[in-house]
Protein backbone atom coordinates (compact mmCIF):
# COMPACT_ATOMS: atom_id res chain seq x y z
CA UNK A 1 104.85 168.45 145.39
CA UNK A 2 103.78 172.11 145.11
CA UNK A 3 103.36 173.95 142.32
CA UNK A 4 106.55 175.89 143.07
CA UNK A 5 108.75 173.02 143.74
CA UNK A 6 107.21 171.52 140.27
CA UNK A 7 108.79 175.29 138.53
CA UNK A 8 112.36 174.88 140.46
CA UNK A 9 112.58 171.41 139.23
CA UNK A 10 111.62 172.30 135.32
CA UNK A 11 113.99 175.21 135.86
CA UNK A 12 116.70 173.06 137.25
CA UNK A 13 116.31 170.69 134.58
CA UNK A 14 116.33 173.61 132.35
CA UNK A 15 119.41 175.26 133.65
CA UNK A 16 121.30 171.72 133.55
CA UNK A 17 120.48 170.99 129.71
CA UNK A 18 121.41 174.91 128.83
CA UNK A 19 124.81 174.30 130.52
CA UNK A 20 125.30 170.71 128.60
CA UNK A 21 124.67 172.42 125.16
CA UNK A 22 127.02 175.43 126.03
CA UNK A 23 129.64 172.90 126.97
CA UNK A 24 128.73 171.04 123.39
CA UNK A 25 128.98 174.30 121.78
CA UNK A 26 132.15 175.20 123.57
CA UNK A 27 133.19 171.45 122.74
CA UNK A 28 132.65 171.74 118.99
CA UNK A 29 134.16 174.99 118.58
CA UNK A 30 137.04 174.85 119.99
CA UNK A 31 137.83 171.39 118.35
CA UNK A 32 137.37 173.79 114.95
CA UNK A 33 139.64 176.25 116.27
CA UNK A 34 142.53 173.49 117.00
CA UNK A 35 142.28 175.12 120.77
CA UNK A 36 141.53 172.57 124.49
CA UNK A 37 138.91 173.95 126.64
CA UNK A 38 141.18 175.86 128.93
CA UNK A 39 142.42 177.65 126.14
CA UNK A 40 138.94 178.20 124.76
CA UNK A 41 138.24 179.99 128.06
CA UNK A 42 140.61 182.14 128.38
CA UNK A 43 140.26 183.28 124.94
CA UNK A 44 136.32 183.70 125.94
CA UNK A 45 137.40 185.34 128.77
CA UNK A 46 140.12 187.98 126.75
CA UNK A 47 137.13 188.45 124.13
CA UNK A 48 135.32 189.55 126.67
CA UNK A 49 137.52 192.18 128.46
CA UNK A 50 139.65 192.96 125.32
CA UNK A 51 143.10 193.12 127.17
CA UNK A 52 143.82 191.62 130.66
CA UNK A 53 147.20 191.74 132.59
CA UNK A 54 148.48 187.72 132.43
CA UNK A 55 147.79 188.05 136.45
CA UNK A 56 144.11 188.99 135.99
CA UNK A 57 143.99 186.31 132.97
CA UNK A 58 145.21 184.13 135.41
CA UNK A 59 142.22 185.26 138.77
CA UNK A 60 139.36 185.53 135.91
CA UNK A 61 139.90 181.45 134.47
CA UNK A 62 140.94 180.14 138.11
CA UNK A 63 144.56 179.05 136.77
CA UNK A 64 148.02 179.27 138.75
CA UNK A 65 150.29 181.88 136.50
CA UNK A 66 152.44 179.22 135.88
CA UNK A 67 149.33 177.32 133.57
CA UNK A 68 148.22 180.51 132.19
CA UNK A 69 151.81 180.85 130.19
CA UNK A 70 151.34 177.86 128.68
CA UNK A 71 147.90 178.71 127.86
CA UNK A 72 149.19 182.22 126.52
CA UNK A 73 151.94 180.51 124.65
CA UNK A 74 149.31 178.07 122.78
CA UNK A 75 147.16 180.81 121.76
CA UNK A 76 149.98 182.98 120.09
CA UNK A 77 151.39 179.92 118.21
CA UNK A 78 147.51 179.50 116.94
CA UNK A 79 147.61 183.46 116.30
CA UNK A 80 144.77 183.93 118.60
CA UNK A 81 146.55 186.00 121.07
CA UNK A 82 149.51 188.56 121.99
CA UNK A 83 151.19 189.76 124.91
CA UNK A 84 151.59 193.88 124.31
CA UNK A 85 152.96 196.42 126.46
CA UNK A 86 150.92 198.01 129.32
CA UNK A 87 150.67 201.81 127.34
CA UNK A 88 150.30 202.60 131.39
CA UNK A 89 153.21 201.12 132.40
CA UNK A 90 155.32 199.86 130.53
CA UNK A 91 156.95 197.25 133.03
CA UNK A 92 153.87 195.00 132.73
CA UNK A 93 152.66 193.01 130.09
CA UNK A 94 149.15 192.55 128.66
CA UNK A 95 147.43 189.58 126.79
CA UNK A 96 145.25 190.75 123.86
CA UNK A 97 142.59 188.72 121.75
CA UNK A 98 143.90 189.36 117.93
CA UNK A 99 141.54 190.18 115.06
CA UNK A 100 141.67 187.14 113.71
CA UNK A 101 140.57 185.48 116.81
CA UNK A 102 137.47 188.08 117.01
CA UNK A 103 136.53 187.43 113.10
CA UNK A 104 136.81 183.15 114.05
CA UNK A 105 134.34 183.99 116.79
CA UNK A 106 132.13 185.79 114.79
CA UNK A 107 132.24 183.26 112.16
CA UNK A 108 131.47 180.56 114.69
CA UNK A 109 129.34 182.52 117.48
CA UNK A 110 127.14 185.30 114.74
CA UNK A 111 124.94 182.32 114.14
CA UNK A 112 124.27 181.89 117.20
CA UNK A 113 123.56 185.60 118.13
CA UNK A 114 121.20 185.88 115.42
CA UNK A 115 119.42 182.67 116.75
CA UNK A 116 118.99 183.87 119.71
CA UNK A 117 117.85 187.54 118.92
CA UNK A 118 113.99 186.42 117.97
CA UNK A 119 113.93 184.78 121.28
CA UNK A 120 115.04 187.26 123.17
CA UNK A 121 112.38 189.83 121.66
CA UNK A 122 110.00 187.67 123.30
CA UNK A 123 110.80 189.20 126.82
CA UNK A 124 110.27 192.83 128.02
CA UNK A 125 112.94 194.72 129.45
CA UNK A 126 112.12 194.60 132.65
CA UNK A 127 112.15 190.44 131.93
CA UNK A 128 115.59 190.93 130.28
CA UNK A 129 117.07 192.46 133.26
CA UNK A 130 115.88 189.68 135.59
CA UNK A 131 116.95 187.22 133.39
CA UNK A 132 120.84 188.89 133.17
CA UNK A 133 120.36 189.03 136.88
CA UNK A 134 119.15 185.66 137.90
CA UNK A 135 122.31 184.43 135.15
CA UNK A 136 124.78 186.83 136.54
CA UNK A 137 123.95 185.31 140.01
CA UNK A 138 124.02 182.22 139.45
CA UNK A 139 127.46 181.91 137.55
CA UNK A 140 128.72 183.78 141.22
CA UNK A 141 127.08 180.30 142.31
CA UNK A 142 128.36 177.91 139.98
CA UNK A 143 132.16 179.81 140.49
CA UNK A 144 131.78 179.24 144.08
CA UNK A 145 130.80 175.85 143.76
CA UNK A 146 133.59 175.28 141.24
CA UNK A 147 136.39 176.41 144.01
CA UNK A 148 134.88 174.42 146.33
CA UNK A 149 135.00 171.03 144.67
CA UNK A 150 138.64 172.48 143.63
CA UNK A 151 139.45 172.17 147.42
CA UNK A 152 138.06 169.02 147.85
CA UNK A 153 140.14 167.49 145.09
CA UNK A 154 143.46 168.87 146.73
CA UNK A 155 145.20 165.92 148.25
CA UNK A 156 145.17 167.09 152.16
CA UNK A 157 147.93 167.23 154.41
CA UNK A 158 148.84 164.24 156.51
CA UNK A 159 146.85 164.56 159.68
CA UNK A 160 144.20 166.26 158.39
CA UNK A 161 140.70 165.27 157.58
CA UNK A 162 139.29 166.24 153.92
CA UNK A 163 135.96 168.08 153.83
CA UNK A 164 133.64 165.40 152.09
CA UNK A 165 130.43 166.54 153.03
CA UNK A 166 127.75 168.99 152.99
CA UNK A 167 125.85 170.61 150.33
CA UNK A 168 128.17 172.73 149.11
CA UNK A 169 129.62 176.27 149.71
CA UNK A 170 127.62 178.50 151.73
CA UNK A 171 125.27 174.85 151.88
CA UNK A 172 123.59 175.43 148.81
CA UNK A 173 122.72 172.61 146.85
CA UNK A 174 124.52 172.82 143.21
CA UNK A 175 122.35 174.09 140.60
CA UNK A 176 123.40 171.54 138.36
CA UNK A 177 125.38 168.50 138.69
């Protein structure tokens, strides 16, 4: 084994133990907020962008609009979200994160920032921008790789003969499991 297929493995190894303990994170808070993961990631997804259109909400956490109401509908009975009026047009609704949602996040996420901020300083800037390009690429991966074991868990139509092989989409291997 070279030395560079000895790094891609510790990374790999790396990458797949980060993504466990984000999913245990994920796990543990939104069992405190009284929330399923779905609805943990679209409210992740709203505190990101503030305010999407249900439609966007919808594109952005890979749901079918007819989930996403339900999801929208949990989250205002748990007073973490509300549907508001486009101020740009008026016809159209929008799905907001409320304060208290943003202040639970804080109170459950700060420690975490604050954690992470030594580490961080670690890294020059030039290393920082790597690293939130290396991440932002590979969640482009991990999405793509999502979809594609979406398809291959629709039941196909009579006649036709499922996709059950390859490496994946575009034949990458996965990075993680």
């Amino acid at each position: 084994m070279t030395s560079r297929e000895a790094l891609l493995g510790q990374l790999n190894d790396a990458v797949r133990r980060e993504q466990r303990a984000s999913a245990a994170v994920n796990d543990a808070a939104n069992q405190l907020l009284g929330i399923n993961a779905t609805d943990g990631r679209c409210l992740d997804i709203l505190a990101e962008h503030g305010s999407l259109s249900a439609g966007e909400l919808a594109r952005e956490a890979r749901l079918t609009t007819g989930g996403l109401t339900a999801v929208i509908d949990r989250l205002e009975r748990a007073g973490y979200a509300k549907r508001i009026a486009d101020p740009g047009d008026r016809r159209r609704v929008l799905v907001q994160i409320t304060d208290r949602a943003r202040e639970l996040s804080w109170e459950l996420f700060g420690p975490l920032a604050a954690a992470s901020g030594p580490l961080l300083d670690r890294y020059t800037e030039e290393q920082l921008q790597m690293l939130a390009e290396f991440h932002a690429l590979a969640a482009g991966v991990q999405e793509r790789h999502a979809d594609w074991l979406r398809k291959r868990a629709r039941p196909e139509p009579p006649g036709t003969a499922p996709d059950r092989g390859g490496d994946g989409p575009g034949g990458a291997a996965p990075t993680s499991r």
